[in-house]
Protein backbone atom coordinates (compact mmCIF):
# COMPACT_ATOMS: atom_id res chain seq x y z
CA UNK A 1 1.51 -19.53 -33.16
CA UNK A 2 -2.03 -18.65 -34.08
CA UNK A 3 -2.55 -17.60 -30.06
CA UNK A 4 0.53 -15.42 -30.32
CA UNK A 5 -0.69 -13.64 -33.16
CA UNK A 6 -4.19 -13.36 -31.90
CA UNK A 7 -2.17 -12.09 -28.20
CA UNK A 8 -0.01 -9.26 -30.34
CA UNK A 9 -3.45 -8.22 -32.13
CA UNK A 10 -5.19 -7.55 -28.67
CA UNK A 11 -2.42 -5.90 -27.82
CA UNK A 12 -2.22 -3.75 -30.71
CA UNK A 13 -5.93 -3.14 -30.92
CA UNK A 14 -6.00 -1.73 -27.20
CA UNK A 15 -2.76 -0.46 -27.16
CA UNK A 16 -3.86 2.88 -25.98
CA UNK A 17 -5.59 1.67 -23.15
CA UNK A 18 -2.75 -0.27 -22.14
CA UNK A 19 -0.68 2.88 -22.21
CA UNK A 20 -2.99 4.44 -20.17
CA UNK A 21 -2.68 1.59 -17.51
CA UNK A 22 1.02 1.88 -17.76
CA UNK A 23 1.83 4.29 -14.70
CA UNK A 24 -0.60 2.29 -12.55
CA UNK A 25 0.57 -0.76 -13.15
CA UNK A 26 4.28 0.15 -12.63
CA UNK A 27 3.43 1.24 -9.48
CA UNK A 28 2.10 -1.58 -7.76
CA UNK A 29 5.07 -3.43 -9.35
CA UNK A 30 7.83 -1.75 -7.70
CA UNK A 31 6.43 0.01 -4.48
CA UNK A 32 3.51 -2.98 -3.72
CA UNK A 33 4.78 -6.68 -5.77
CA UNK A 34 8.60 -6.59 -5.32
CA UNK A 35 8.82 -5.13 -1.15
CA UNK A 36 6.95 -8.16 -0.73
CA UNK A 37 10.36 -9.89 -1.34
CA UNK A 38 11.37 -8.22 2.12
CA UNK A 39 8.56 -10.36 4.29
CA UNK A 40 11.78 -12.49 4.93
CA UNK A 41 12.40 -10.03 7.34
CA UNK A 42 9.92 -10.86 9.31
CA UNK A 43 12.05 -14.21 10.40
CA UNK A 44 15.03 -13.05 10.23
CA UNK A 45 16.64 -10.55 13.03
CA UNK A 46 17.78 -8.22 10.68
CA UNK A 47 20.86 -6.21 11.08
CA UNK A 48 22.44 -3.70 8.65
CA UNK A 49 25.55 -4.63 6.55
CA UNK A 50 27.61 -2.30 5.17
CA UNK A 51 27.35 -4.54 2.01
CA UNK A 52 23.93 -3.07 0.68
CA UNK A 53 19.88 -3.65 1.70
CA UNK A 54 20.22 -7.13 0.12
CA UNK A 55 23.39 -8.42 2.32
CA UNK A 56 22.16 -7.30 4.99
CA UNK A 57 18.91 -9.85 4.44
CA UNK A 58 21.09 -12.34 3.38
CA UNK A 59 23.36 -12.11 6.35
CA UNK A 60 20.71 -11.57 9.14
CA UNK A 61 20.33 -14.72 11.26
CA UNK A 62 17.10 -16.78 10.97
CA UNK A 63 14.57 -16.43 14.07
CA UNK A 64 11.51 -18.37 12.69
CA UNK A 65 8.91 -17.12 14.18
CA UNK A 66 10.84 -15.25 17.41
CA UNK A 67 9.47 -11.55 16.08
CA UNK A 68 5.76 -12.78 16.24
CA UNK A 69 5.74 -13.46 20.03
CA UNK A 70 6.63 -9.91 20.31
CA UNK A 71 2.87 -9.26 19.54
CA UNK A 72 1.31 -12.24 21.44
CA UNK A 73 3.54 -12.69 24.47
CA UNK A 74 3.01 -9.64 26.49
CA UNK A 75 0.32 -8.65 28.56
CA UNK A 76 -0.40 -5.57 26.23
CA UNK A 77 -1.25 -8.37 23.51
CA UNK A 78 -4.74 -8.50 24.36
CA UNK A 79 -5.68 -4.70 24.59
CA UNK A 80 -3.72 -3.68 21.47
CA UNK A 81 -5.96 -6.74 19.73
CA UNK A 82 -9.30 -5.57 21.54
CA UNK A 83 -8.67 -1.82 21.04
CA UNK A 84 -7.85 -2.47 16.88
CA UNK A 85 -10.78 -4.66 16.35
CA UNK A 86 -13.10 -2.43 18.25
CA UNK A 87 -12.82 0.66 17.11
CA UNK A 88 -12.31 -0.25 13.45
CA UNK A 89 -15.42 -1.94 13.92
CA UNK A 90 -17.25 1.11 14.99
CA UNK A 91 -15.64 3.44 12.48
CA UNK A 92 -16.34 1.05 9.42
CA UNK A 93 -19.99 0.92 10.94
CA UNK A 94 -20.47 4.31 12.07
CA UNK A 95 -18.60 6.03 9.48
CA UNK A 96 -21.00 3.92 6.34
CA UNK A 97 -24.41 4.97 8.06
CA UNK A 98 -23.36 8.33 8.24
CA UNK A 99 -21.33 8.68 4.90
CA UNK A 100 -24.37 7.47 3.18
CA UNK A 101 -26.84 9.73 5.56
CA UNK A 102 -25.08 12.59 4.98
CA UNK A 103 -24.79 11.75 1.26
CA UNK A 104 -28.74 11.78 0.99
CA UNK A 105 -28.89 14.67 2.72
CA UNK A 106 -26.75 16.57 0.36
CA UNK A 107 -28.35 15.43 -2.79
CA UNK A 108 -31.79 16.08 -1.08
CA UNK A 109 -30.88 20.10 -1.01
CA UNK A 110 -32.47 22.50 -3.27
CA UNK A 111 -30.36 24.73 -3.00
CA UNK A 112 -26.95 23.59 -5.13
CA UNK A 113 -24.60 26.51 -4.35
CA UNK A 114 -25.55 25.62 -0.49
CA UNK A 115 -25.18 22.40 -0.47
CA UNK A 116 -21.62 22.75 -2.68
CA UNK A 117 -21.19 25.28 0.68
CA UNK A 118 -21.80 22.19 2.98
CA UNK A 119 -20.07 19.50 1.10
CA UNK A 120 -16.75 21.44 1.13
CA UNK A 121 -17.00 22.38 4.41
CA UNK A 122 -17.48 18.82 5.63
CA UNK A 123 -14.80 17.73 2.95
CA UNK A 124 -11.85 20.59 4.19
CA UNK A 125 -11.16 18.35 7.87
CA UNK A 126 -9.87 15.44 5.47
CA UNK A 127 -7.15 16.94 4.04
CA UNK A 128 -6.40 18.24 7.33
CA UNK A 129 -2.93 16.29 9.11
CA UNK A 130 -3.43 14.55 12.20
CA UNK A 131 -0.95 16.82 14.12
CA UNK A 132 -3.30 19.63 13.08
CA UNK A 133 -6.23 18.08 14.13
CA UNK A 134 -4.06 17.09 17.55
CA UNK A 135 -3.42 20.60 18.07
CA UNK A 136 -7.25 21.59 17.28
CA UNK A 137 -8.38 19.03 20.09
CA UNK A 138 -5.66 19.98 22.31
CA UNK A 139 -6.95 23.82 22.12
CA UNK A 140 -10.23 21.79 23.68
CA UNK A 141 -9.24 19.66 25.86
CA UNK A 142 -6.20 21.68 27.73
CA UNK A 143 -6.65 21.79 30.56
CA UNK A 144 -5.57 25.36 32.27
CA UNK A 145 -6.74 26.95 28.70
CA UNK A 146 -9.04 24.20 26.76
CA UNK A 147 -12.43 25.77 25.67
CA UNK A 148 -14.67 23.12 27.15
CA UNK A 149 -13.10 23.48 30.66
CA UNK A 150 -13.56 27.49 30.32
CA UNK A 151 -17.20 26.07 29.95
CA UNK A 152 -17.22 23.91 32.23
CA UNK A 153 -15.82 26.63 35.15
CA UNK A 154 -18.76 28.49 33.91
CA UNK A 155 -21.28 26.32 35.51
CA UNK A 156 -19.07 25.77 38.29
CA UNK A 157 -17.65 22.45 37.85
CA UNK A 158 -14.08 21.18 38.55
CA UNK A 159 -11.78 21.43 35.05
CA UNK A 160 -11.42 17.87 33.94
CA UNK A 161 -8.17 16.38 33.31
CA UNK A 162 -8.78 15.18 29.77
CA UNK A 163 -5.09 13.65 29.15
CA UNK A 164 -5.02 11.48 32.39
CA UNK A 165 -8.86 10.42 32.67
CA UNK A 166 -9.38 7.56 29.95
CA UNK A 167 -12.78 7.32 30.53
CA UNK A 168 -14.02 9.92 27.76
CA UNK A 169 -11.47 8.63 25.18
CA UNK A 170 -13.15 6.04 23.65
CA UNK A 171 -15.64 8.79 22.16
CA UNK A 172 -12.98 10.98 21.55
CA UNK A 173 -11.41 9.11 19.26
CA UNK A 174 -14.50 8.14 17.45
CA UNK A 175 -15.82 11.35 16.86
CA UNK A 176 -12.17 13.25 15.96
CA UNK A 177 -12.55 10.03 13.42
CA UNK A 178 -15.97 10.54 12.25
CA UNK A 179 -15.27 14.34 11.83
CA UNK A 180 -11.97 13.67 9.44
CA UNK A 181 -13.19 11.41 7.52
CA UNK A 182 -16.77 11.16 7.03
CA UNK A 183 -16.85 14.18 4.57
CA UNK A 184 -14.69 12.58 2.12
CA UNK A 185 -16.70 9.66 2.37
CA UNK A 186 -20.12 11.10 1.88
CA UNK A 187 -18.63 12.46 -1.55
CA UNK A 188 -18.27 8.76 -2.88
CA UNK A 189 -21.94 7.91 -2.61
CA UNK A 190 -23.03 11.51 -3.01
CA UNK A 191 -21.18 10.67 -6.58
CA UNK A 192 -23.42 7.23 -7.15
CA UNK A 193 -26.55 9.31 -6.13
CA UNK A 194 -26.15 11.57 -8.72
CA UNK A 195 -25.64 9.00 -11.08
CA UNK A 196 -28.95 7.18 -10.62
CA UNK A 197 -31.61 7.44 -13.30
CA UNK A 198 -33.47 10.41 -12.62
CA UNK A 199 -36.96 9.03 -13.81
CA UNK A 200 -37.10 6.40 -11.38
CA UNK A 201 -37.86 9.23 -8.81
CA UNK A 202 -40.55 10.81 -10.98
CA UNK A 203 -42.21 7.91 -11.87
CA UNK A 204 -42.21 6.96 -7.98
CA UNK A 205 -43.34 10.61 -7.13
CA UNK A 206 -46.52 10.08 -9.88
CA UNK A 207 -47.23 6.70 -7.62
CA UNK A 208 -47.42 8.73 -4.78
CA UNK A 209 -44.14 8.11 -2.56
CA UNK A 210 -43.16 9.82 0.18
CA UNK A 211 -39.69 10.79 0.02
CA UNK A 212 -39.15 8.54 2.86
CA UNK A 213 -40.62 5.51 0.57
CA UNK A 214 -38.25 6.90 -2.27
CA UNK A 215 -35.21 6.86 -0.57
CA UNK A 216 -36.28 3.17 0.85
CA UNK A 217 -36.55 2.05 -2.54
CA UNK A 218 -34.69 3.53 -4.55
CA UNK A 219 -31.60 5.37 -3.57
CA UNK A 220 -30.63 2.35 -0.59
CA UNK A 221 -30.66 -0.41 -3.56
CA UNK A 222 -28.85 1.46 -6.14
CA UNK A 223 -25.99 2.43 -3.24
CA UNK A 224 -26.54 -1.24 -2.05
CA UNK A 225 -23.30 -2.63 -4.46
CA UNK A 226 -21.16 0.55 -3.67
CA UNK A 227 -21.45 0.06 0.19
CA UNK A 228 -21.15 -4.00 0.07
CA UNK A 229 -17.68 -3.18 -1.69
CA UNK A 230 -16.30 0.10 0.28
CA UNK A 231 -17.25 -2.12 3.54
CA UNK A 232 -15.69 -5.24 2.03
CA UNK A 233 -12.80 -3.33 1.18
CA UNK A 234 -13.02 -1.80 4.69
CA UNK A 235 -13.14 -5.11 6.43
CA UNK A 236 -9.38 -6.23 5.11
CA UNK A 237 -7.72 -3.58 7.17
CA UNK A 238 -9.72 -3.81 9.74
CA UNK A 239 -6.18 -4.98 11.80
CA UNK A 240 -4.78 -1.89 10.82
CA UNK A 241 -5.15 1.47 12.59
CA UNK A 242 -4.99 5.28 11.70
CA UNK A 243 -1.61 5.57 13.57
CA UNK A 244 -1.65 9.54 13.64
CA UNK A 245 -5.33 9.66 15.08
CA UNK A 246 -4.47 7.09 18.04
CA UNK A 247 -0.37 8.81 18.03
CA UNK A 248 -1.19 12.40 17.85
CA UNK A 249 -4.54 13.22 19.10
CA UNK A 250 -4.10 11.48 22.75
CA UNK A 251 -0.70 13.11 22.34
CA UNK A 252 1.35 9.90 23.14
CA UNK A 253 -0.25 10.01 26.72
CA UNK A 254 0.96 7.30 28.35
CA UNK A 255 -1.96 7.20 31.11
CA UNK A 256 -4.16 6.49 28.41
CA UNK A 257 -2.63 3.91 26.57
CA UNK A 258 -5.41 0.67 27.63
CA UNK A 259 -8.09 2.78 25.44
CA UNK A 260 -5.48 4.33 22.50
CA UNK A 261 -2.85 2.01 22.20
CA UNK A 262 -3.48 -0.01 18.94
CA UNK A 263 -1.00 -2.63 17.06
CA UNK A 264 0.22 0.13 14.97
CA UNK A 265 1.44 2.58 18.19
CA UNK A 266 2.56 -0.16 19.89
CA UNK A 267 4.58 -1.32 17.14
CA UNK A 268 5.61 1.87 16.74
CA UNK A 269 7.05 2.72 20.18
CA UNK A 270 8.42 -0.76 20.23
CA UNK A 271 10.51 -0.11 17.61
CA UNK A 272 11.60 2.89 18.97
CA UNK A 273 12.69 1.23 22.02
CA UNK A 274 14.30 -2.00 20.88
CA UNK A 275 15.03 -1.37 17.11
CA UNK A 276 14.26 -4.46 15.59
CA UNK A 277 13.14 -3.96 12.62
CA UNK A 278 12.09 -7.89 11.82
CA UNK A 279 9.85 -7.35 15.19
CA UNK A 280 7.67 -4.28 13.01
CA UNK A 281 8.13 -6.43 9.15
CA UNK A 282 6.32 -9.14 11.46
CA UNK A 283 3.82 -7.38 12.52
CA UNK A 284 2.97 -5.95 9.08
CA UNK A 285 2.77 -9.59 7.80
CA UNK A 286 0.37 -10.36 10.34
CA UNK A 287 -2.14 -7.21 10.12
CA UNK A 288 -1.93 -8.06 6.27
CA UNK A 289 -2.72 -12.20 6.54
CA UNK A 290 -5.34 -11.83 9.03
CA UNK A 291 -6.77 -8.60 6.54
CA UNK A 292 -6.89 -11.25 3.99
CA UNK A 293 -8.47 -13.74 5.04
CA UNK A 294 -11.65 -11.46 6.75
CA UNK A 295 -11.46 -10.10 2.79
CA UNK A 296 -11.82 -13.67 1.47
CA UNK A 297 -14.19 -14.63 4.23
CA UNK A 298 -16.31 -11.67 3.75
CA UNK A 299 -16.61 -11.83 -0.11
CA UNK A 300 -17.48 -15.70 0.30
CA UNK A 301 -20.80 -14.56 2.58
CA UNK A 302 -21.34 -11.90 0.37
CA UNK A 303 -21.69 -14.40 -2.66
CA UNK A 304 -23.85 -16.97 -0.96
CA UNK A 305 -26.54 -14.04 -0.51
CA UNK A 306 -26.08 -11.84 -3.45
CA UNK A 307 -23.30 -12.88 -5.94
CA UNK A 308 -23.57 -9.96 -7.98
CA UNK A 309 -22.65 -7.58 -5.45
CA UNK A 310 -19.27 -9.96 -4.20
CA UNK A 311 -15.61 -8.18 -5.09
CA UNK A 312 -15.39 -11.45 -7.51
């Protein structure tokens, strides 16, 4: 009874904060803890019942694991793995060297109503859709009225089919990425920058360093924690793709589709073909295991070298 009573005072004593933590919490309950009920799906060939969401569950006939060999049993398996893994790779490292680049950068500006100038302008493409941003590369990359074959004609060579040449897409992508995103994510260490102890520079600058030598050793250590967990964090959907950058921006090209088709397009347009929905809860499942594990994985290395700056 006495840990009841001591529970109820805690409770009491911080009820405010719990309050606070009230609308958070009850929304990871219903729209993240209790769909996770519907994984069953994934092993089930699911077919709708007029009897409600629940029946139709119940009533769907049990597959094992039938829906995962939709993934692994094609011939596509293997480039919708490699192209995932690949370019998440390059955007998570990519997209940290130059969110925390451009984040010293902005700090390093005298100027403060400039560089609020700058920092909106490179935050604006984020909130940006990616059937906006689709239409913006499009207006490029047309090819009887794209700006950079109106450039191109200039010097005399041949307009270039953008849409049916896959060779260029791989940096496409990337940099339509980079573009979108890295704004946002400059403001996050931009943020921790500010927050670092201003005296640590002047007492560096009265020892003489360069700002090279105070960037070195100051500002990389005190981001050090902030990175370790964005990239951590970063790492555990690193089997799931921006499915409006690789839908929209190639424009659902179909000659492209060994350099932009990911798990989540092909998924998609699977879906749309067959209409099994078990076939796409499966897949889900699968991007979310394997995004566990590389989480787990990752936070175990990062606690053998430096515990304090592991998720836990």
């Amino acid at each position: 009874m006495k840990g009841i009573g001591a529970f109820f005072k805690d409770v009491k004593q911080s009820r405010v904060l719990l309050l606070m933590a009230l609308p958070a919490t009850l929304w990871f309950l219903f729209f993240s803890y209790l769909p996770m009920a519907g994984m069953v799906i994934a092993f089930k060939q699911y077919r709708y019942s007029r009897d409600g969401f629940w029946a139709s569950i119940m009533e769907s006939k049990w597959v094992g694991l039938q829906n995962f060999k939709f993934l692994f049993s094609t011939n596509d398996a293997y480039i919708i793995t490699r192209n995932t893994l690949l370019y998440n790779i390059v955007f998570i490292i990519a997209g940290l060297v130059l969110s925390v680049g451009l984040a010293i950068v902005l700090s390093e500006i005298v100027n403060k109503k400039l560089a609020k100038l700058y920092q909106t302008g490179m935050f604006l493409p984020y909130f940006l859709s990616w059937v906006i941003v689709g239409y913006f590369v499009f207006s490029f990359l047309s090819v009887d009225k794209g700006m950079l074959n109106h450039i191109l004609s200039g010097f005399g060579i041949d307009p270039i089919h953008w849409y049916n040449d896959k060779t260029y897409w791989p940096l496409i992508i990337i940099f339509v990425y980079l573009w979108k995103s890295v704004g946002y994510s400059s403001v996050v260490y931009l943020a921790a920058i500010m927050g670092i102890d201003k005296s640590l520079y002047e007492a560096a600058m009265i020892d003489g360093a360069s700002k090279w030598q105070q960037i070195k050793h100051i500002t990389f250590p005190m981001l050090k924690p902030l990175m370790t967990i964005l990239t951590l964090l970063a790492i555990g959907r690193i089997f799931y793709a921006d499915f409006g950058l690789f839908l929209q921006v190639p424009r659902d090209s179909g000659t492209l589709y060994s350099v932009t088709n990911v798990i989540d397009t092909y998924v998609y347009r699977g879906l749309k073909s067959t209409g099994e929905i078990g076939m796409s809860t499966a897949a889900g499942l699968y991007q979310s295991v394997i995004g566990f594990i590389l989480v787990m994985t990752s936070n175990y290395i990062v606690r053998k070298f430096d515990k304090d700056n592991a998720l836990f």
